[in-house]
Protein backbone atom coordinates (compact mmCIF):
# COMPACT_ATOMS: atom_id res chain seq x y z
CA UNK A 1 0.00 0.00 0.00
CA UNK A 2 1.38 3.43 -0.58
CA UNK A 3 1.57 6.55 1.33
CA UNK A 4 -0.73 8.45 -0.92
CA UNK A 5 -3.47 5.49 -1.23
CA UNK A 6 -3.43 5.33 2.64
CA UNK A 7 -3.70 8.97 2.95
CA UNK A 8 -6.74 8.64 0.34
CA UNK A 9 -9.00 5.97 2.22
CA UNK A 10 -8.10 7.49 5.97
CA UNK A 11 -9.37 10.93 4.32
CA UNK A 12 -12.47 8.76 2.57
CA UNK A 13 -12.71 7.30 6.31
CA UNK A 14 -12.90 10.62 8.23
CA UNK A 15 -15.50 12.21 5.91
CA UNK A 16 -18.06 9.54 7.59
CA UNK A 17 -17.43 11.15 10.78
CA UNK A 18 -19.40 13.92 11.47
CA UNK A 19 -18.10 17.03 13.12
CA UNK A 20 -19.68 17.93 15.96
CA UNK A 21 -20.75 21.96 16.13
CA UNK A 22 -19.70 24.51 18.76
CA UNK A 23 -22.75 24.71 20.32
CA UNK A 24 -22.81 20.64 21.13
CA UNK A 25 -19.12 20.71 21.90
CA UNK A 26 -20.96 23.31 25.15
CA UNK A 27 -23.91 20.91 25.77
CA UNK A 28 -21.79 18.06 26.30
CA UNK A 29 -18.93 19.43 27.72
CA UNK A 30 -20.11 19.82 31.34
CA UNK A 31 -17.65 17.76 33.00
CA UNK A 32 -14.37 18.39 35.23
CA UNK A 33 -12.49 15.39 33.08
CA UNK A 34 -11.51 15.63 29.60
CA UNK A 35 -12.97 12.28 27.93
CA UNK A 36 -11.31 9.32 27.98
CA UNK A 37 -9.90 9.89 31.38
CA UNK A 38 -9.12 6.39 32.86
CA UNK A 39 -9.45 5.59 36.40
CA UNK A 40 -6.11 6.13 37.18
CA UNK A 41 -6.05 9.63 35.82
CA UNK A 42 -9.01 10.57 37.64
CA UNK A 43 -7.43 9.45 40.62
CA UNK A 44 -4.16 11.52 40.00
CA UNK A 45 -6.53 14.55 39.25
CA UNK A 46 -7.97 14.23 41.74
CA UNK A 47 -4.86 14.88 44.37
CA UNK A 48 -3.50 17.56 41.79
CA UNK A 49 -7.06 19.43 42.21
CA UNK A 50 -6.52 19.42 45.92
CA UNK A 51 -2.93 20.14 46.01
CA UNK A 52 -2.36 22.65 43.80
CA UNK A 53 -5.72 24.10 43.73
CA UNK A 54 -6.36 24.32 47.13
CA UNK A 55 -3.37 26.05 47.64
CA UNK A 56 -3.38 28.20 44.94
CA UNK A 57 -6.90 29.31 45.32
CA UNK A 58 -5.72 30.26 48.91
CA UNK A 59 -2.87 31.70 48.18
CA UNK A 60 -4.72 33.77 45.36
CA UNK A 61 -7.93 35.02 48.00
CA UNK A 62 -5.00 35.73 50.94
CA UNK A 63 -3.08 37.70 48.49
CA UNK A 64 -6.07 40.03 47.00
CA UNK A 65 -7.51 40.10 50.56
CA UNK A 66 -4.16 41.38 52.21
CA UNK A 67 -3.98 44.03 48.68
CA UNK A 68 -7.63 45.21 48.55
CA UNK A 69 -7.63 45.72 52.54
CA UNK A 70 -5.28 48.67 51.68
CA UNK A 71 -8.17 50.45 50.24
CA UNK A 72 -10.64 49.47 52.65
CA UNK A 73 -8.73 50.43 55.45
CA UNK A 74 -7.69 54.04 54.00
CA UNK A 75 -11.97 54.73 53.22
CA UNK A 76 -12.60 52.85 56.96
CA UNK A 77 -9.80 55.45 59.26
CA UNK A 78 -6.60 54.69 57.98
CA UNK A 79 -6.48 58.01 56.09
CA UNK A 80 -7.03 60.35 59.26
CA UNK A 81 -5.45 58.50 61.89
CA UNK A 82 -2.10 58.22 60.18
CA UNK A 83 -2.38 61.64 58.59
CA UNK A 84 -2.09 60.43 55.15
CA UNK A 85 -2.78 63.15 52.28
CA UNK A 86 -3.01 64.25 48.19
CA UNK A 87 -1.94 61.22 46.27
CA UNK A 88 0.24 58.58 48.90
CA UNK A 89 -2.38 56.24 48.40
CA UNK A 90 -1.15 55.60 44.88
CA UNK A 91 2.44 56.57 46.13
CA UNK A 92 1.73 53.36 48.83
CA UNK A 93 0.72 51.33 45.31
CA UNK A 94 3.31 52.01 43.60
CA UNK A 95 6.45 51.48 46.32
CA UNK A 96 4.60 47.78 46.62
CA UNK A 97 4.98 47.20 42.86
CA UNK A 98 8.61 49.03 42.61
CA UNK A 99 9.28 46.00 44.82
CA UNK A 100 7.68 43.06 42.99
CA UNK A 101 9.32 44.46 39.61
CA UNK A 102 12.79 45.01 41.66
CA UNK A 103 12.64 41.03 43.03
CA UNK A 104 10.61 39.54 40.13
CA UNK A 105 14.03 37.96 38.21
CA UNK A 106 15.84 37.32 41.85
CA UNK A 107 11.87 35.86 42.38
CA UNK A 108 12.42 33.45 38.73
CA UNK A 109 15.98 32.62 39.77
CA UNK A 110 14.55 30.71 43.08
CA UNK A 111 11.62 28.65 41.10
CA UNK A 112 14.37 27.67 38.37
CA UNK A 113 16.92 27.15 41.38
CA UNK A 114 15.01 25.42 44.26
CA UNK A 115 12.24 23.42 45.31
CA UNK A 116 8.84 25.28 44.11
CA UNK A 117 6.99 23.52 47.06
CA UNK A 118 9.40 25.06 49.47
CA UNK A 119 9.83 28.33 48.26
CA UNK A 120 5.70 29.47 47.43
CA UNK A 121 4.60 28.55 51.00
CA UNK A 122 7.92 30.06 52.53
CA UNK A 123 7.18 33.31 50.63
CA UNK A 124 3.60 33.26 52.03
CA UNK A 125 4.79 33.10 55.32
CA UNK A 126 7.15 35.83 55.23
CA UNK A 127 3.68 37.66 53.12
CA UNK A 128 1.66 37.10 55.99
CA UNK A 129 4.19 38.47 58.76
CA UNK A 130 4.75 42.00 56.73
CA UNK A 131 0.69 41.78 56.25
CA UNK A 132 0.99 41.67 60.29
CA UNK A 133 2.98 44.42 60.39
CA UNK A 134 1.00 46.89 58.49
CA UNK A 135 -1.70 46.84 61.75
CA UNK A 136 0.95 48.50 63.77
CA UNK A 137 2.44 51.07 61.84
CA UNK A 138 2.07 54.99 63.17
CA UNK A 139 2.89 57.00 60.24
CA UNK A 140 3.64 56.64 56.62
CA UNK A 141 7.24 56.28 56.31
CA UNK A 142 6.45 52.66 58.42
CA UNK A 143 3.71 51.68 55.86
CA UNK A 144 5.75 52.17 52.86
CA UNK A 145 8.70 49.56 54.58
CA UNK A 146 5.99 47.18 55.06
CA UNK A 147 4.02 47.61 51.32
CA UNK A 148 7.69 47.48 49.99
CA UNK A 149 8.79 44.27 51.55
CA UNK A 150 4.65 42.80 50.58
CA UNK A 151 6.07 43.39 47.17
CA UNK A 152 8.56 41.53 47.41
CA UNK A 153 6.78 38.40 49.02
CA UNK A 154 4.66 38.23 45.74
CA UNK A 155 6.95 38.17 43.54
CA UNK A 156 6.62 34.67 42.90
CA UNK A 157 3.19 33.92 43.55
CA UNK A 158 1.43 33.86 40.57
CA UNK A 159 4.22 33.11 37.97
CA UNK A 160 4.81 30.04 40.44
CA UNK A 161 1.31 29.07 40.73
CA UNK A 162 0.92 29.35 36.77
CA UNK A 163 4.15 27.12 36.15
CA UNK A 164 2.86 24.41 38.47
CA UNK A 165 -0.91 24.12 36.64
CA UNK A 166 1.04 24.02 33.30
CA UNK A 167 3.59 21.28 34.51
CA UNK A 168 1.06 18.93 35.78
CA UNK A 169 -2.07 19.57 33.54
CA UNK A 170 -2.88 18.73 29.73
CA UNK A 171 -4.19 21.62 28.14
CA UNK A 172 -7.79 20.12 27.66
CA UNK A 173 -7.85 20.30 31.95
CA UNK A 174 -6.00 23.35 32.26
CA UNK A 175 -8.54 26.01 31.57
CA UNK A 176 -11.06 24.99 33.75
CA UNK A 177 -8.63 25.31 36.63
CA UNK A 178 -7.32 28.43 35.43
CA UNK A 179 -10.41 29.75 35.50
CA UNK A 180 -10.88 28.39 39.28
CA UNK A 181 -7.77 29.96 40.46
CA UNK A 182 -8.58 33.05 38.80
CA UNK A 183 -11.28 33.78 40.04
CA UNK A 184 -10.08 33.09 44.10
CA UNK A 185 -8.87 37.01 43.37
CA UNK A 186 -12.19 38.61 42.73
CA UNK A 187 -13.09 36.52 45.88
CA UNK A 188 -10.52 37.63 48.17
CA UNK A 189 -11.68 41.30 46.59
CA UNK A 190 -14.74 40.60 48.02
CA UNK A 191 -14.20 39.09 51.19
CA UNK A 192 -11.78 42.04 52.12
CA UNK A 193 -14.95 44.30 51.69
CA UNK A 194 -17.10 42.70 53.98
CA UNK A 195 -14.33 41.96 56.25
CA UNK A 196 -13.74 45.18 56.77
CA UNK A 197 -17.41 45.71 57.88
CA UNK A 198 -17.63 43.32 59.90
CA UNK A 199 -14.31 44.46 61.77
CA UNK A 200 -15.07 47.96 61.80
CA UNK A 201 -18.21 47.09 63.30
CA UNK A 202 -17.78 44.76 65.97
CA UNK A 203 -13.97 45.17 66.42
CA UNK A 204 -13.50 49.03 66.50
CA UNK A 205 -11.92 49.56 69.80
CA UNK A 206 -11.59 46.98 71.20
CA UNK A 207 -8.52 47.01 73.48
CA UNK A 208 -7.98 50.19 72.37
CA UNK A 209 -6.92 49.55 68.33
CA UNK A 210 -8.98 51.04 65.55
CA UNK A 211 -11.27 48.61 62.98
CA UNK A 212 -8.34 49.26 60.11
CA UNK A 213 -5.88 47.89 62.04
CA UNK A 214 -8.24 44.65 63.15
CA UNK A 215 -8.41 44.17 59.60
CA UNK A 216 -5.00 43.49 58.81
CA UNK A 217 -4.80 41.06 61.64
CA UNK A 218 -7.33 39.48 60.18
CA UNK A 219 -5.40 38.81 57.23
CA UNK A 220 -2.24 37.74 58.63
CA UNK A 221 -4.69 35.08 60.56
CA UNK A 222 -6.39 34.01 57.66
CA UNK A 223 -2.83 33.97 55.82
CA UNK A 224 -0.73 31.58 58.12
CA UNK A 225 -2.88 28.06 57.64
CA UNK A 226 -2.32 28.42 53.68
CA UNK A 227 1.12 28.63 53.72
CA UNK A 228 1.13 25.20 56.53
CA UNK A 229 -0.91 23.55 53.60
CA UNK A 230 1.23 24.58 50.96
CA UNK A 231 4.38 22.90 52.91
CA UNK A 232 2.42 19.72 53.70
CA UNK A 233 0.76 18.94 50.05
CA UNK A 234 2.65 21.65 47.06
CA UNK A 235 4.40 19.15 44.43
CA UNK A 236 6.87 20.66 42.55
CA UNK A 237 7.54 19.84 38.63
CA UNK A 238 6.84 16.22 37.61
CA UNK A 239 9.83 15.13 36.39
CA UNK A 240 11.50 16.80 39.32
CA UNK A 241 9.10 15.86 42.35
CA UNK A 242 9.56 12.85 44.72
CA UNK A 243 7.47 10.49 45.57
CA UNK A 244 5.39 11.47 49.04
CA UNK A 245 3.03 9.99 51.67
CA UNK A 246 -0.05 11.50 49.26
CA UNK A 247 1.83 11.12 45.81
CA UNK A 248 3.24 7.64 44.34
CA UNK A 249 6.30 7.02 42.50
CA UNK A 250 3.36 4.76 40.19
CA UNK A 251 1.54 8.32 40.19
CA UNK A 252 4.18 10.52 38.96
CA UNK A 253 4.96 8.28 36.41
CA UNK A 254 1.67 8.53 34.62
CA UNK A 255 1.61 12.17 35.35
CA UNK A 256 4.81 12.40 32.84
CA UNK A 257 3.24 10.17 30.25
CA UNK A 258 0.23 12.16 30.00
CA UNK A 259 2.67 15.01 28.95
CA UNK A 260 4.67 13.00 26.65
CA UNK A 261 1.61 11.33 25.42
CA UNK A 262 0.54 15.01 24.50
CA UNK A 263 3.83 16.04 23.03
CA UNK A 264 4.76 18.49 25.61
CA UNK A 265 8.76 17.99 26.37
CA UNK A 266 10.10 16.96 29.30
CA UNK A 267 10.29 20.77 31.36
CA UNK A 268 13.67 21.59 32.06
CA UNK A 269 14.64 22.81 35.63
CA UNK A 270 16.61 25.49 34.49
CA UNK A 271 15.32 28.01 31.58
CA UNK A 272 17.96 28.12 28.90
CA UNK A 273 17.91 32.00 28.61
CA UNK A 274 20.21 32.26 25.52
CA UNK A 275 17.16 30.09 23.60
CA UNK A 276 14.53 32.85 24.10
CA UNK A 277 16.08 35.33 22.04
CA UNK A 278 14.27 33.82 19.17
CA UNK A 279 10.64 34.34 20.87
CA UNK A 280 11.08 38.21 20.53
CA UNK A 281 11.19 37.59 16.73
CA UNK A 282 7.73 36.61 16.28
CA UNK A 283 4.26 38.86 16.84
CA UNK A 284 2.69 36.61 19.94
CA UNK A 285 5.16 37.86 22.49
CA UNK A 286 4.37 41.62 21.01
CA UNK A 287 1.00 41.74 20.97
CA UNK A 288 -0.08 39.53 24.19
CA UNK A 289 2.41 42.11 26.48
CA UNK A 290 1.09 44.87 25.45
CA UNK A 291 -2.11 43.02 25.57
CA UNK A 292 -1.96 42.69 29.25
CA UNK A 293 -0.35 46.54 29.75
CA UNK A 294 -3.86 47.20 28.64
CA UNK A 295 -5.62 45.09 30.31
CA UNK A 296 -3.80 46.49 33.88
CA UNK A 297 -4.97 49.94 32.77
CA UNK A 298 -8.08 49.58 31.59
CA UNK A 299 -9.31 47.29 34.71
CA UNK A 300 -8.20 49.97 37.73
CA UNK A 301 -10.53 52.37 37.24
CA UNK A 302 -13.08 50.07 39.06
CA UNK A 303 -11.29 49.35 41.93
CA UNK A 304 -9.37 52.11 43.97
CA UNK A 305 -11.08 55.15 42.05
CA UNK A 306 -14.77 53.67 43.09
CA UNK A 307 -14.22 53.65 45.97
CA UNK A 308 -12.50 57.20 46.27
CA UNK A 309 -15.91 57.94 44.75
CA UNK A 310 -18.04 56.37 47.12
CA UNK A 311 -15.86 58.32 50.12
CA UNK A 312 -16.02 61.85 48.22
CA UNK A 313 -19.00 61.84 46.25
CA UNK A 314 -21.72 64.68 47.29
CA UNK A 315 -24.35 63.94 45.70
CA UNK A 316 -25.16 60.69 47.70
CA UNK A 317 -23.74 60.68 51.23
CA UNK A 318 -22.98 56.65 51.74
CA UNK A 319 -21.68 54.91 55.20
CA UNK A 320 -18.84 53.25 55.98
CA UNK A 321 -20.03 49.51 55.47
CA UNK A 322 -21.58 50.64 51.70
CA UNK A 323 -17.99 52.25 50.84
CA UNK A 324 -16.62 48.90 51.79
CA UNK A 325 -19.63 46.29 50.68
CA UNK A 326 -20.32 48.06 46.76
CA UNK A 327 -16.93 47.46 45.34
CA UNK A 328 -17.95 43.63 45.92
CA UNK A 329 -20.43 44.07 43.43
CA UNK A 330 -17.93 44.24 40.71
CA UNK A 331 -16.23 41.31 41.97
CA UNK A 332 -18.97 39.49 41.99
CA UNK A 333 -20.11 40.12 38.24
CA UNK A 334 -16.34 39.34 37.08
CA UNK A 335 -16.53 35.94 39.01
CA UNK A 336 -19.33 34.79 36.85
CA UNK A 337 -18.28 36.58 33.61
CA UNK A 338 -14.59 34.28 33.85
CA UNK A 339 -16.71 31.66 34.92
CA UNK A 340 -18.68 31.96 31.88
CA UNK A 341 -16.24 33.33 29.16
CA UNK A 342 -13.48 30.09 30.47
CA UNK A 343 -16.26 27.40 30.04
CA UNK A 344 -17.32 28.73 26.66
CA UNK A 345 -13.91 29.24 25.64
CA UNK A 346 -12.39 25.67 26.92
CA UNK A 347 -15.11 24.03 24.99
CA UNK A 348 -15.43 25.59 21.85
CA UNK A 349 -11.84 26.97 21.20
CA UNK A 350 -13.27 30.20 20.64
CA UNK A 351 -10.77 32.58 22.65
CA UNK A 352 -10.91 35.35 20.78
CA UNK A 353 -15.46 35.98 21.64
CA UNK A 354 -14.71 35.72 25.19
CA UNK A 355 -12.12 38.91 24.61
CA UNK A 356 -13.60 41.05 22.57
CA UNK A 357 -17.08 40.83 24.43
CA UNK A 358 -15.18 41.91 27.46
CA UNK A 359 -13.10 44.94 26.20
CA UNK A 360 -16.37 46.52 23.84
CA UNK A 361 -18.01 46.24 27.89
CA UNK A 362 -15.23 48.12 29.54
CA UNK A 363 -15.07 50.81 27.12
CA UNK A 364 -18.66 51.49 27.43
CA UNK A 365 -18.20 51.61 31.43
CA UNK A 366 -15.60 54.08 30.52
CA UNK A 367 -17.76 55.91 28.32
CA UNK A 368 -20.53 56.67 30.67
CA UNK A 369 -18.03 57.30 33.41
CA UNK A 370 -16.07 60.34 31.34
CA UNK A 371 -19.46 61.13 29.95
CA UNK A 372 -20.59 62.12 33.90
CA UNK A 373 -23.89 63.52 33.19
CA UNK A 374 -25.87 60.52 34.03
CA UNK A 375 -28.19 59.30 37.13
CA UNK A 376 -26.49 57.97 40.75
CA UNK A 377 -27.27 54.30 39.51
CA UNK A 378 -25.92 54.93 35.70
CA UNK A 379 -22.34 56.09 37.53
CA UNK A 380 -22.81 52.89 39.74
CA UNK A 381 -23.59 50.48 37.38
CA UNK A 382 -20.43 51.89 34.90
CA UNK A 383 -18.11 50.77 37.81
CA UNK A 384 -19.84 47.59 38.41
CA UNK A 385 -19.81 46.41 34.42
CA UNK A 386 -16.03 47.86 34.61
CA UNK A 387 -14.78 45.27 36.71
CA UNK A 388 -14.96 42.88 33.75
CA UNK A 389 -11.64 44.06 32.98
CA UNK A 390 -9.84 42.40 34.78
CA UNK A 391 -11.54 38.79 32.76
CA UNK A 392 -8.79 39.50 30.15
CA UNK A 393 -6.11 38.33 32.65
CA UNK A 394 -7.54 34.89 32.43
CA UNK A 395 -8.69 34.97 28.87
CA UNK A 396 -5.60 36.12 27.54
CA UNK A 397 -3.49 34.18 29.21
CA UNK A 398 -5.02 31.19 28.21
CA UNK A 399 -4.86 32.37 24.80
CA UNK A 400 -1.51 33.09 24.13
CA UNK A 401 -1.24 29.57 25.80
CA UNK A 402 -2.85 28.52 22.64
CA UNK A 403 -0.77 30.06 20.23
CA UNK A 404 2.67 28.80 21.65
CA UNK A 405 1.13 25.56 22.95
CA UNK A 406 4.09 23.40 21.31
CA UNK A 407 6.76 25.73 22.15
CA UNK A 408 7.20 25.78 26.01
CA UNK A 409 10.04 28.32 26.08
CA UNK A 410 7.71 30.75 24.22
CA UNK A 411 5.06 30.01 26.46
CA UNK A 412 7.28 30.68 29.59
CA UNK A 413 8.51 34.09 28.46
CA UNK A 414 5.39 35.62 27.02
CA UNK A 415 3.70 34.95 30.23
CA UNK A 416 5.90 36.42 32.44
CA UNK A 417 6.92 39.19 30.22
CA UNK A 418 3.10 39.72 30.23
CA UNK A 419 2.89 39.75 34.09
CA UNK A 420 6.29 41.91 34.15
CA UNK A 421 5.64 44.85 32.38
CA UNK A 422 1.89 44.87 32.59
CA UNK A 423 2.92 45.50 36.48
CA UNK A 424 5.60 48.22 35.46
CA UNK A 425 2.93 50.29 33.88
CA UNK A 426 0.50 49.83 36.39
CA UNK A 427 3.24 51.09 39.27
CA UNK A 428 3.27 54.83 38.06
CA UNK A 429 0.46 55.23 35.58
CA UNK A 430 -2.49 55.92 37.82
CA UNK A 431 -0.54 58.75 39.57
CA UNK A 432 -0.94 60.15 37.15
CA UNK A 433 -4.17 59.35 35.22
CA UNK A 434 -6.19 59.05 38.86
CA UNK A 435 -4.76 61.14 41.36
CA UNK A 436 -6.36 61.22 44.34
CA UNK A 437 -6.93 64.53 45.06
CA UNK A 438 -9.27 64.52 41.57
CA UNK A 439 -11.54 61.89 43.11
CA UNK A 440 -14.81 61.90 43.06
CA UNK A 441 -14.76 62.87 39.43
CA UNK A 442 -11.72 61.26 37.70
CA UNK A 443 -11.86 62.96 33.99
CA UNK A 444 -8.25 62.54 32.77
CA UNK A 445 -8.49 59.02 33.99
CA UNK A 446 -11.85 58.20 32.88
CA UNK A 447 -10.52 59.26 29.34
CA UNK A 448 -7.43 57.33 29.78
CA UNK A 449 -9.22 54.29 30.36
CA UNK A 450 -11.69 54.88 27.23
CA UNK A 451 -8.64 54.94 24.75
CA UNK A 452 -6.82 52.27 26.02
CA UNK A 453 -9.97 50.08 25.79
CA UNK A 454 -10.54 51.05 22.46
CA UNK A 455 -7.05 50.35 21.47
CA UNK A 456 -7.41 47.05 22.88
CA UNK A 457 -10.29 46.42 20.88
CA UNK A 458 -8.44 46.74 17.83
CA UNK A 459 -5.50 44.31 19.36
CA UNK A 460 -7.75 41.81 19.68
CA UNK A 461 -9.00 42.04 16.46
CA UNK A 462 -5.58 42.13 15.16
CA UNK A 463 -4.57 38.89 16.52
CA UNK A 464 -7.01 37.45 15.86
CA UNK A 465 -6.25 37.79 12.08
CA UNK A 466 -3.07 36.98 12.85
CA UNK A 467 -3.89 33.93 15.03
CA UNK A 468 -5.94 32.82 12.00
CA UNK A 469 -3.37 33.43 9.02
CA UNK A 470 -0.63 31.38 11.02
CA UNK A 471 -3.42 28.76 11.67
CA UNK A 472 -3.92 28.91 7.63
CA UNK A 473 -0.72 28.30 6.95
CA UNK A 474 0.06 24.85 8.74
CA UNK A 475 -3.37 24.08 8.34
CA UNK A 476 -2.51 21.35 5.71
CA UNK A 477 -0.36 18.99 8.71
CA UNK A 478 -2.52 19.59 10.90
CA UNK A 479 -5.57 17.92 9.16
CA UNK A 480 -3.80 15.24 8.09
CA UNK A 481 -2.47 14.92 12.00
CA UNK A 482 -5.75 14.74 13.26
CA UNK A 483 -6.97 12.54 10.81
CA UNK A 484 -4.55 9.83 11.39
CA UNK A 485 -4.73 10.44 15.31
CA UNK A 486 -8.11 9.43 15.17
CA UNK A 487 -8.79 7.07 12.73
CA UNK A 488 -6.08 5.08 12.05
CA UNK A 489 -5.60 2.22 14.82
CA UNK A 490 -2.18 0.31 16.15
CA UNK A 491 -2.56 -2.93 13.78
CA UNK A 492 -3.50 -0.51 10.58
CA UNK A 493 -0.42 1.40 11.00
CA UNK A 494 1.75 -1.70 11.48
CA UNK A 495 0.60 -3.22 7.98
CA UNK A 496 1.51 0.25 6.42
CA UNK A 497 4.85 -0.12 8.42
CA UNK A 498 5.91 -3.47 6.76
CA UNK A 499 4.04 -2.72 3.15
CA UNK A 500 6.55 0.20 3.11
CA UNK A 501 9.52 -1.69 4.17
């Protein structure tokens, strides 16, 4: 038999087999497991899922909680007790990510260097003692030490947290946990809002310490028992982990044949540096950082400026616990937008909807919000649809995931270039754009935040043709490849084997 007759009849084959349409790809893809899963699979996803999950999800809510109780604490008495004035809240923002820029390679170094389950709960400890510290500081100088060394601490959080889920995971499994771990922010957003209620409320005073400072306790409490889990269960790279009490040598095995199995190579402990060179070459690394310097901007306008709106705002006068609790609002809409936008996404391949649907939203929150001559609830509802925003962290992470999905060096540098210098932008920017002292009516921002999510609008569109013209041309192998994956069985390709020889 030759190559082109067998390529004929498996083509002849496949034509008999129709293809199923997005929309039943979403009605039957309900389900935590990819299909095919065997037992043993389930069994190993099942420890993954509360490993690195678990502790990831926690280490994500702690982080945002410890972050968003900034805010909460400078609208709750913060502000007047330590004497704190014009724009130091964003100066306070912007010492904390000065630090996480200044540590983030130091912060890569470690991961590459030593044992990721020893260094990401070690980090969360020291996190949760400088989180401590913030509820006895007297003045400002002593809050910007402890926001400096925060920074620090969090440096490798999320790049650490995002190496893990892709070292263990095939991609069919990965974006429903992204999307899980993703959205443990918005949470901890929320929680630090009513948090801050409830301490303010039945804490204030008590032996003598005002509600802000309660709250910070609070955090450092909450903080402690996830980094204790993290040291107990946190694997570290499969082909680099040892078997434990929870994990089997058996275990770890399969976990690295799934990978291989999916053509992934074997992850090297240390990144070759010299090899990534090559990545800046291409468009993906390009367009997906400056995709996510976007993204920082255009999402901050519903976070710290709301509620600088809430505190200044004449024309309603709102209490303490409504300054804290209506930010959650936001949160809470964003948690079931990535919820939403990741299943849809996952199951229909459709990345770039998801996006696009999410940036038109922000810009019209924008709109309306620069636009200022509409009712109480038209300014309220802007900020609420503007927390979408922040969606585009998941969706576009899992994208460019997509378009560098067989080149893991690419994949490693885009993302944290993406994290990088999305975070150097978003250190000093919003002195600028949102200075305090303009609150409750933040026009140069406002207008700021408009362009940018127009302009990243047209990104999305633009890589999306671009996505689509490198899809075109490879588009011939990767038929074929998919042809013979599924229709071709082990004896079938044996015969072809020894017809050729």
């Amino acid at each position: 038999m030759t190559t082109e007759k067998f390529v004929q009849e498996i083509t002849a084959t496949s034509s008999d087999v129709p293809e199923k349409t997005r929309w039943q790809k979403l009605r039957e893809g309900i389900q935590w497991y990819r299909p095919g899963t065997t037992p043993q699979e389930k069994k190993l996803l099942v420890k993954l899922d509360f490993a690195i999950l678990i502790f990831g999800c926690l280490s994500s809510f702690s982080k945002t909680l410890d972050n968003n109780s900034l805010t909460n604490a400078y609208v709750s008495g913060m502000q007047e007790d330590l004497h704190l004035r014009g724009n130091d809240l964003n100066y306070l923002t912007a010492v904390y990510y000065s630090s996480y820029l200044t540590f983030m390679i130091p912060g890569s170094f470690l991961l590459t260097r030593l044992p990721i389950q020893r260094v990401l709960p070690t980090m969360e400890i020291l996190w949760g003692l400088c989180t401590f510290g913030c509820a006895w500081v007297h003045n400002l100088r002593e809050l910007y030490v402890c926001r400096f060394l925060l920074g620090g601490c969090e440096t490798v959080a999320f790049t650490g947290l995002i190496y893990a889920i892709g070292s263990w995971y095939l991609r069919e499994e990965m974006g429903v946990r992204m999307a899980l771990y993703n959205i443990s922010g918005p949470l901890g957003a929320m929680f630090a809002g009513y948090l801050e209620t409830a301490t303010y409320t039945r804490l204030n005073g008590r032996y003598g310490m005002q509600g802000w400072r309660w709250l910070f306790i609070v955090c450092f409490c909450i903080t402690i028992p996830c980094a204790i889990i993290g040291y107990i269960f946190f694997p570290n790279s499969p082909n680099n982990t040892k078997p434990t009490w929870w994990l089997s040598q058996t275990e770890i095995d399969l976990a690295n044949k799934r990978l291989e199995e999916e053509g992934i190579r074997k992850i090297e402990k240390k990144v070759k540096w010299k090899k990534l060179t090559r990545v800046l070459k291409d468009w993906p690394w390009y367009c997906f950082v400056f995709g996510w310097c976007l993204m920082d901007e255009n999402s901050y306008f519903s976070g710290t400026p709301f509620s600088l709106y809430l505190k200044t705002t004449r024309s309603v006068k709102y209490t303490i616990p409504q300054i804290n609790n209506y930010p959650t609002v936001d949160k809470a809409i964003q948690i079931v937008t990535t919820l939403l936008g990741c299943y849809y996404s996952d199951k229909t391949g459709d990345r770039f909807t998801p996006c696009l649907m999410t940036t038109v939203l922000t810009a019209i929150a924008a709109a309306m919000l620069l636009a200022w001559n509409v009712s109480e609830g038209g300014r309220l509802f802007a900020y609420f649809i503007g927390g979408v925003a922040s969606n585009m962290g998941t969706f576009q992470m899992a994208w460019a995931s997509d378009v560098v999905k067989d080149d893991p060096e690419a994949r490693s540098l885009i993302t944290a270039s993406m994290n990088c210098i999305g975070q150097i932008f978003l250190a000093w920017v919003p002195i600028f754009t949102f200075p305090v002292p303009d609150a409750p009516r933040f026009t140069t921002g406002n207008a700021f935040s408009l362009g940018t999510s127009i302009l990243h609008i047209l990104l999305v569109i633009l890589i999306f043709f671009l996505e689509r013209r490198d899809l075109r041309s490879g588009r011939r192998f990767k038929k074929l490849h998919d042809i013979i994956g599924s229709v071709v069985d082990r004896e079938f390709a044996q015969t072809l084997d020894e017809s050729s020889n």
